[in-house]
C-alpha atoms as a PDB file:
ATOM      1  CA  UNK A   1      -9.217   3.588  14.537  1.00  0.00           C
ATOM      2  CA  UNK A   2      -5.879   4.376  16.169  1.00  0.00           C
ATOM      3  CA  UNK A   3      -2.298   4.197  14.191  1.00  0.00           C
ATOM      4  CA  UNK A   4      -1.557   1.256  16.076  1.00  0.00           C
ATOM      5  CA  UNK A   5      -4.695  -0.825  15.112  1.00  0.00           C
ATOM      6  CA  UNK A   6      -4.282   0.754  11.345  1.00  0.00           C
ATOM      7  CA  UNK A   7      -0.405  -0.955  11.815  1.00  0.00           C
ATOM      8  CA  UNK A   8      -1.720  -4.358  12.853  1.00  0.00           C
ATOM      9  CA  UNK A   9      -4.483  -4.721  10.363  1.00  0.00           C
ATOM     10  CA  UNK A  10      -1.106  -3.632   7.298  1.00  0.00           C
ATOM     11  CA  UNK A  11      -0.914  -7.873   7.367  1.00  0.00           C
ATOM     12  CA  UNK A  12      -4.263  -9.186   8.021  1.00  0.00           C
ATOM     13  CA  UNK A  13      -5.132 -12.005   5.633  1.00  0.00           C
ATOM     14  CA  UNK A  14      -7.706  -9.737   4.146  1.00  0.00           C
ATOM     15  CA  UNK A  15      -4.970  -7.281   2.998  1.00  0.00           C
ATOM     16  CA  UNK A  16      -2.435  -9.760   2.215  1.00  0.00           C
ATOM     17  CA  UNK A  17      -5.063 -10.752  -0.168  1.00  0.00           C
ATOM     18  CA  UNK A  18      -4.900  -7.892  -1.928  1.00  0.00           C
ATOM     19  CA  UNK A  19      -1.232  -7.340  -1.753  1.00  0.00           C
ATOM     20  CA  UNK A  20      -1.140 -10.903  -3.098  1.00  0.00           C
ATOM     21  CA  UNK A  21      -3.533  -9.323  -6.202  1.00  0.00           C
ATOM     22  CA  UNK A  22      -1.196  -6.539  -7.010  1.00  0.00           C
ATOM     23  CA  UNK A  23       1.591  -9.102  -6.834  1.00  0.00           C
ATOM     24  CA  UNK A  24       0.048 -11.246  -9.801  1.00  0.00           C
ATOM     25  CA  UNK A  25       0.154  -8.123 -12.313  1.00  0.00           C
ATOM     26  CA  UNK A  26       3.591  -8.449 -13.245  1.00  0.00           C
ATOM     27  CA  UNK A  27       3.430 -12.057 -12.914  1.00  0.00           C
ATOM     28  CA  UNK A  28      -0.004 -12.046 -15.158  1.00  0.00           C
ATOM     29  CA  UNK A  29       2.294  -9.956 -18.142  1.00  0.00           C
ATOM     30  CA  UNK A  30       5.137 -12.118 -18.158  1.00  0.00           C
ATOM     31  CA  UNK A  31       3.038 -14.652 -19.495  1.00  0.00           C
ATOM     32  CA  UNK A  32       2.739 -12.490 -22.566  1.00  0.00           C
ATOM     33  CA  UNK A  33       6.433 -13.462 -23.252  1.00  0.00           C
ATOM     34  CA  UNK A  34       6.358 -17.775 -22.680  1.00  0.00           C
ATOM     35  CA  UNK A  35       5.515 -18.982 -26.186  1.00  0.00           C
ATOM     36  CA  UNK A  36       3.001 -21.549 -26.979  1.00  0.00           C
ATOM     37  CA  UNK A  37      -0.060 -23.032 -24.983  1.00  0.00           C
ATOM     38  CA  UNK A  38       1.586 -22.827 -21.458  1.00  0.00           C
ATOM     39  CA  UNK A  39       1.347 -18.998 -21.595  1.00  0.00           C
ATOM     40  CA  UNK A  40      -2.842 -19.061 -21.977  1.00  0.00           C
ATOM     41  CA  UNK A  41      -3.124 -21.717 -19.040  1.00  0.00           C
ATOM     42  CA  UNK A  42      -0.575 -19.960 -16.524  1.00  0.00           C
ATOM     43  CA  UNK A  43      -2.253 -16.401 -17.546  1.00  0.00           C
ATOM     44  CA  UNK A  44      -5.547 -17.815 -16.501  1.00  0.00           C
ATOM     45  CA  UNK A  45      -4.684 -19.474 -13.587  1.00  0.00           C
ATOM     46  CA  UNK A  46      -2.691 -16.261 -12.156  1.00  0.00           C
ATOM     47  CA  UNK A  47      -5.846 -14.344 -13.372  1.00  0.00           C
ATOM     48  CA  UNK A  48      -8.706 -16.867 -11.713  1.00  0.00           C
ATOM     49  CA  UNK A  49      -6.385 -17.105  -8.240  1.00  0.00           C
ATOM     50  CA  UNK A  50      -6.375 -13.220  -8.263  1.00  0.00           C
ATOM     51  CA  UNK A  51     -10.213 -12.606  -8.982  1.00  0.00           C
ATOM     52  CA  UNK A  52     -10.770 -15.284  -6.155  1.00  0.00           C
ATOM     53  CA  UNK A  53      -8.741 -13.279  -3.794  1.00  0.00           C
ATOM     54  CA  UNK A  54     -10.739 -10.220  -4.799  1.00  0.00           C
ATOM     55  CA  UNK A  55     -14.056 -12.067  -3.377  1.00  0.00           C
ATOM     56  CA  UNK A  56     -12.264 -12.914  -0.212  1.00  0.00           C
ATOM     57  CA  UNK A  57     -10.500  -9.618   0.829  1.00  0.00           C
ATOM     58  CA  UNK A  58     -13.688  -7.806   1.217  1.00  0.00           C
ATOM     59  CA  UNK A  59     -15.742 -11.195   2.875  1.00  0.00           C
ATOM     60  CA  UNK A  60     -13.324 -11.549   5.505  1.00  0.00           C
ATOM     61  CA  UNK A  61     -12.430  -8.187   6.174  1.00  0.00           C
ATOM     62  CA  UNK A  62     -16.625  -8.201   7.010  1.00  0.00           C
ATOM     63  CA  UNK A  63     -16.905 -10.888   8.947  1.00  0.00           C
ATOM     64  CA  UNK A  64     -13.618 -10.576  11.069  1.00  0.00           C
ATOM     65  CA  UNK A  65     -14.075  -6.765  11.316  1.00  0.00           C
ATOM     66  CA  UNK A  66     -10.844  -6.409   9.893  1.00  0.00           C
ATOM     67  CA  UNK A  67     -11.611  -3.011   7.272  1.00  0.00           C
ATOM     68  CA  UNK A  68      -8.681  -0.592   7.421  1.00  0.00           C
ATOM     69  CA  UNK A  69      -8.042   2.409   5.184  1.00  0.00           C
ATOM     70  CA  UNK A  70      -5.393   0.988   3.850  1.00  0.00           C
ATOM     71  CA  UNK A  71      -7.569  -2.085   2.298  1.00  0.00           C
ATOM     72  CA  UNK A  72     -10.638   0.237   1.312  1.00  0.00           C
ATOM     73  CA  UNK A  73      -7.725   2.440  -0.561  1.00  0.00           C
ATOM     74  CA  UNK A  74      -5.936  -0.873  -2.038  1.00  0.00           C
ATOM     75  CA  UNK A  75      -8.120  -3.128  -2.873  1.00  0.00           C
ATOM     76  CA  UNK A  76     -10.120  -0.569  -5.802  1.00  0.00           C
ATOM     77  CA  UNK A  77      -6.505  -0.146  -6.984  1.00  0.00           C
ATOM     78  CA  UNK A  78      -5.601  -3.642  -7.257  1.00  0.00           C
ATOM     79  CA  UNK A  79      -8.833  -4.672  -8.720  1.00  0.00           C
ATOM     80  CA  UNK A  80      -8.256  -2.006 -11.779  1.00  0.00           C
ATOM     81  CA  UNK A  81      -4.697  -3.231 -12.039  1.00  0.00           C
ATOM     82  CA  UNK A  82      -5.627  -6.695 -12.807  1.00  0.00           C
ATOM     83  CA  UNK A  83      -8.234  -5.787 -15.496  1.00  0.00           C
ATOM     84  CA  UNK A  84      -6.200  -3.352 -17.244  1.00  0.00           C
ATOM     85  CA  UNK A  85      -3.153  -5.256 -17.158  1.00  0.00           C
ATOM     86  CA  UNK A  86      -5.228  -8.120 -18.771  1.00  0.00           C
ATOM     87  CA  UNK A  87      -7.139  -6.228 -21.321  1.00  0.00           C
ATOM     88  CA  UNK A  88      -3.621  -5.014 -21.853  1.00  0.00           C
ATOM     89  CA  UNK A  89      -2.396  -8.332 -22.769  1.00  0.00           C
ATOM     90  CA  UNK A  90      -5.173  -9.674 -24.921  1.00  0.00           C
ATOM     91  CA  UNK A  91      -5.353  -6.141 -27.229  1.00  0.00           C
ATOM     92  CA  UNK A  92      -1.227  -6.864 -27.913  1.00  0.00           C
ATOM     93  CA  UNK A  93      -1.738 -10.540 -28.657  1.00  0.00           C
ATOM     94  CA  UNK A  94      -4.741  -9.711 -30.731  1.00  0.00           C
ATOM     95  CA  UNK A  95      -7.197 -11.678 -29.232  1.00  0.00           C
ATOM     96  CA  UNK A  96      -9.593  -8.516 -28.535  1.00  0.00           C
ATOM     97  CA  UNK A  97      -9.325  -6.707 -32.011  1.00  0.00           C
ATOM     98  CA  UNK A  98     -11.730  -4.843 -34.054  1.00  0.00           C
ATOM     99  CA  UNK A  99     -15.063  -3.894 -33.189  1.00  0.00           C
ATOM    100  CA  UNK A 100     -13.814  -5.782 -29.485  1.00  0.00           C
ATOM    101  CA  UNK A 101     -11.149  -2.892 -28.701  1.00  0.00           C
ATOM    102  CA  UNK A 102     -14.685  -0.764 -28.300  1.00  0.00           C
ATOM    103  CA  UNK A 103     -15.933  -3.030 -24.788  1.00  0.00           C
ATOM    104  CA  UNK A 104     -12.157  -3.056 -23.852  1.00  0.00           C
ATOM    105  CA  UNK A 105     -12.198   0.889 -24.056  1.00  0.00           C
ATOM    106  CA  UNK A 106     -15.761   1.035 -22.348  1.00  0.00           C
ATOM    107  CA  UNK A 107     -13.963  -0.922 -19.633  1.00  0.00           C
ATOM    108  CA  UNK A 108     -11.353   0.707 -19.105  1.00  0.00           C
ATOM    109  CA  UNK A 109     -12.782   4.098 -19.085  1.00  0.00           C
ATOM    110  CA  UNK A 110     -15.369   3.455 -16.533  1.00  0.00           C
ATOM    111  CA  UNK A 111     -12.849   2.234 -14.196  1.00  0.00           C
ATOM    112  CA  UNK A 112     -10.913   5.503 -15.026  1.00  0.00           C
ATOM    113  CA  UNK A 113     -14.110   7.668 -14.413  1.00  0.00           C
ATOM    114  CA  UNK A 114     -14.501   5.812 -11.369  1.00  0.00           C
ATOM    115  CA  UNK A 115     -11.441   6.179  -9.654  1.00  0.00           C
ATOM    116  CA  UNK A 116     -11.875   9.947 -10.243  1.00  0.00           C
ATOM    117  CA  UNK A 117     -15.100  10.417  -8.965  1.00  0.00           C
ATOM    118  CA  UNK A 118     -14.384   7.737  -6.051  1.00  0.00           C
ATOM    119  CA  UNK A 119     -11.359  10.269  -5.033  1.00  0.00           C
ATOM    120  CA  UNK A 120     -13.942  13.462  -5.492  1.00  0.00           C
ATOM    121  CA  UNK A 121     -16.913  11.885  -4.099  1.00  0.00           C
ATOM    122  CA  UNK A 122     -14.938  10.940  -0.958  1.00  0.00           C
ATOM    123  CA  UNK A 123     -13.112  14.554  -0.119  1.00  0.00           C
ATOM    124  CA  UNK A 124     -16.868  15.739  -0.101  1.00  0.00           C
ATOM    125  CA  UNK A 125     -17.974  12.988   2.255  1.00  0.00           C
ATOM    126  CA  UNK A 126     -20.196  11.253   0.068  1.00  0.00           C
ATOM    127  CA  UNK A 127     -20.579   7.500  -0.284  1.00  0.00           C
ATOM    128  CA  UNK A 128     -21.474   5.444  -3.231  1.00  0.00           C
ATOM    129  CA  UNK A 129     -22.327   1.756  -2.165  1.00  0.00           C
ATOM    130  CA  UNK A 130     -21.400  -0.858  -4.893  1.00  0.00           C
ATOM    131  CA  UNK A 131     -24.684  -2.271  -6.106  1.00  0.00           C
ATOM    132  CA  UNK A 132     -25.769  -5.675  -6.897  1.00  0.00           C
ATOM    133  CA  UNK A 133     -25.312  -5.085 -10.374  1.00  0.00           C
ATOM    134  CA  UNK A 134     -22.060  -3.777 -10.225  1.00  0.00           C
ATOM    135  CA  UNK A 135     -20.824  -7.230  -7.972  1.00  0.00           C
ATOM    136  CA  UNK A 136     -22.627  -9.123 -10.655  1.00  0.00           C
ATOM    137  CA  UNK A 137     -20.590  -6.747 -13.503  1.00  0.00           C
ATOM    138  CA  UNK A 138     -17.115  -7.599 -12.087  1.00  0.00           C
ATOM    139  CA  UNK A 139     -18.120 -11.497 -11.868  1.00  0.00           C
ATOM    140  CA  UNK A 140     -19.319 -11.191 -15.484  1.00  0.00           C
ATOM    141  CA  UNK A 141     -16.049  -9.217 -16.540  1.00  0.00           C
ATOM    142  CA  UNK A 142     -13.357 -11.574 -14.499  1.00  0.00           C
ATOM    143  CA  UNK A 143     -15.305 -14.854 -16.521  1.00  0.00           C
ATOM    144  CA  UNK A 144     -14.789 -12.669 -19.769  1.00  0.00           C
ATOM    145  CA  UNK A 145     -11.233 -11.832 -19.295  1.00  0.00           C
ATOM    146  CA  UNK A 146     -10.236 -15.399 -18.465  1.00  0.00           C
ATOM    147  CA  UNK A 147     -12.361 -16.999 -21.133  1.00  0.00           C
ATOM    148  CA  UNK A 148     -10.474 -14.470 -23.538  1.00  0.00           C
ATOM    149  CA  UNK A 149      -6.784 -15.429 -21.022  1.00  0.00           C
ATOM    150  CA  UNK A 150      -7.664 -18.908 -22.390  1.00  0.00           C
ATOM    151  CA  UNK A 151      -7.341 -18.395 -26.153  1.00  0.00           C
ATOM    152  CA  UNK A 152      -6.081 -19.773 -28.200  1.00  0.00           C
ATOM    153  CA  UNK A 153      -5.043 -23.392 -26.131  1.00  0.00           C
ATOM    154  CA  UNK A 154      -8.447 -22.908 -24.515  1.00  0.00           C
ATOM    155  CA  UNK A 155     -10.169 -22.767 -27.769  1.00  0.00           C
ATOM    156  CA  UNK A 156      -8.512 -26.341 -28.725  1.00  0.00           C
ATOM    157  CA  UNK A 157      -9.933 -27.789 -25.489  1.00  0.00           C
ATOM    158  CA  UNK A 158     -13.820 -26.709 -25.459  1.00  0.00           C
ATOM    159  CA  UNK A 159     -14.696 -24.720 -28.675  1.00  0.00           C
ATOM    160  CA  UNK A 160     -16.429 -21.645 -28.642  1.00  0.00           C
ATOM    161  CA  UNK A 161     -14.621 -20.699 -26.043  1.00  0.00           C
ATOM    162  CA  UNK A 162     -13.531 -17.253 -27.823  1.00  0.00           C
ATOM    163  CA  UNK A 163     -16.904 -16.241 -28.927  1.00  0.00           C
ATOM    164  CA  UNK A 164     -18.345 -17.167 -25.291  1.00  0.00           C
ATOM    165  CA  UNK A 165     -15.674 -14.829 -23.974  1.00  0.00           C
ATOM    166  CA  UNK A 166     -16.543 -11.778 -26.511  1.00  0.00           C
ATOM    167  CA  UNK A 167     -20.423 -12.066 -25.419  1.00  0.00           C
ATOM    168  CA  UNK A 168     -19.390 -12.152 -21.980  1.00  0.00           C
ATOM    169  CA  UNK A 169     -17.244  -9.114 -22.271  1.00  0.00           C
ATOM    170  CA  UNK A 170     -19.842  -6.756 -24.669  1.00  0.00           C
ATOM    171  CA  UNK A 171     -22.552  -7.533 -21.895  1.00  0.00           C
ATOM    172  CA  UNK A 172     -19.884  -6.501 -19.043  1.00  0.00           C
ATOM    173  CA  UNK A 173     -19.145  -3.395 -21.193  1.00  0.00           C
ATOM    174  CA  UNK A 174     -23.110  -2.791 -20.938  1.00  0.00           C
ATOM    175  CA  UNK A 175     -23.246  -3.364 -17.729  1.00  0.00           C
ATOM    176  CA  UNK A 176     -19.941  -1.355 -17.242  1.00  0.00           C
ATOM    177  CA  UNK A 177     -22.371   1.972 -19.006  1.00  0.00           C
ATOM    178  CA  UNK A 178     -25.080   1.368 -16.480  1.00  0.00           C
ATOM    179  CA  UNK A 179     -23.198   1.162 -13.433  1.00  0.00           C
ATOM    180  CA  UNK A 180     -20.735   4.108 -14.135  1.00  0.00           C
ATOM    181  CA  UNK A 181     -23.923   5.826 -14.653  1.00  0.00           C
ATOM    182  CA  UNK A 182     -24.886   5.608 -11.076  1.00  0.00           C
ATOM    183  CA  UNK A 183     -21.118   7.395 -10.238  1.00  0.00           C
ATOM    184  CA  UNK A 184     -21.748  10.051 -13.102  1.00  0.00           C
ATOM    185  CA  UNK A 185     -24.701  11.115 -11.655  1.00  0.00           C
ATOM    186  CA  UNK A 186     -24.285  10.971  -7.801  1.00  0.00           C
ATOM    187  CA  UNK A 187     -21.042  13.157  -8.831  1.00  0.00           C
ATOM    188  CA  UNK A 188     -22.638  15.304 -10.929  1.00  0.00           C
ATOM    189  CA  UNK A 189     -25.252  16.372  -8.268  1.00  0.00           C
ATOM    190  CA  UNK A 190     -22.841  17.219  -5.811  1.00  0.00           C
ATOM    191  CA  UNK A 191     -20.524  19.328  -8.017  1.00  0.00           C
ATOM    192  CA  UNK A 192     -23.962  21.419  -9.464  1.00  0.00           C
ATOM    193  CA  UNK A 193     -24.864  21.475  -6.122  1.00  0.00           C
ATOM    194  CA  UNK A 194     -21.542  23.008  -4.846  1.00  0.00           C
ATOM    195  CA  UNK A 195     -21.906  25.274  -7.245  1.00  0.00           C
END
């Protein structure tokens, strides 16, 4: 693809999406600092528009052939902003504590380990597609966080809201094992092999 096209595609709705992602981090941790119940619903509604936008960057960049380097390079980025950032936010305001801060950490490492062998696994030319599983990881994770976004005004509203929200995220943080697996071990083979 030529400099030019690269240029044009900068503000295609599919990256403007994920500018639009990165965007709603600082807005999603200023909620952190509104008191009361209007913090939980405008966290989860920043949080829910975001992990919408995250479906639709990559659909319509497929179906209007509009992939550039610069979305395939953003849109991982802004994806692991958002989660952090709101794992972030519910370890300060306590709502993940305890035995919780364990799936957080699982999380948040694999995303770490990720990137890593993402950057690695691409200077050696080597592609690892995202499974089914791991789509159906990040769908399970995003419900977690804003189940967990929710609390405690959510919890007042439909009870059992919290504990639906801790399930959710211990079976993403499974998940989260078994899919970082499949990166561990395609990187692994190619750095044994190099050697």
């Amino acid at each position: 693809m030529t400099q030019h096209a690269e240029r044009k595609l900068a503000f295609s709705l599919p990256n403007l999406l994920t500018y639009g992602r990165i965007v709603a981090v600082p807005a999603l941790v200023a909620c952190y600092y509104i008191q009361g119940d209007l913090s939980n619903w405008l966290a989860l509604g920043i949080f829910t528009a975001a992990s919408i936008t995250d479906f639709f960057d990559g659909y319509l960049a497929r179906i209007w052939s509009q992939q550039s380097a610069l979305g395939r390079m953003l849109d991982p980025i802004a994806d692991k902003l958002l989660v952090a950032s709101a794992l972030l936010m519910l370890v300060a305001n306590g709502v993940i504590n305890g035995w919780l801060l364990w799936a957080a950490l699982i999380i948040m490492s694999r995303e770490m380990l990720v990137s890593g062998l993402r950057e690695y696994l691409a200077e050696v030319e080597v592609s690892v597609p995202v499974t089914r599983i791991a789509k159906w990881k990040t769908a399970m994770q995003m419900v977690a966080i804003g189940f967990l976004l929710s609390v405690p005004a959510g919890e007042k509203l439909i009870p059992g809201v919290t504990l639906l929200g801790y399930g959710l995220l211990w079976l993403s943080a499974a998940m989260t094992l078994y899919t970082g697996y499949d990166y561990l071990r395609a990187g692994i083979t190619h750095v044994l092999g190099d050697g």
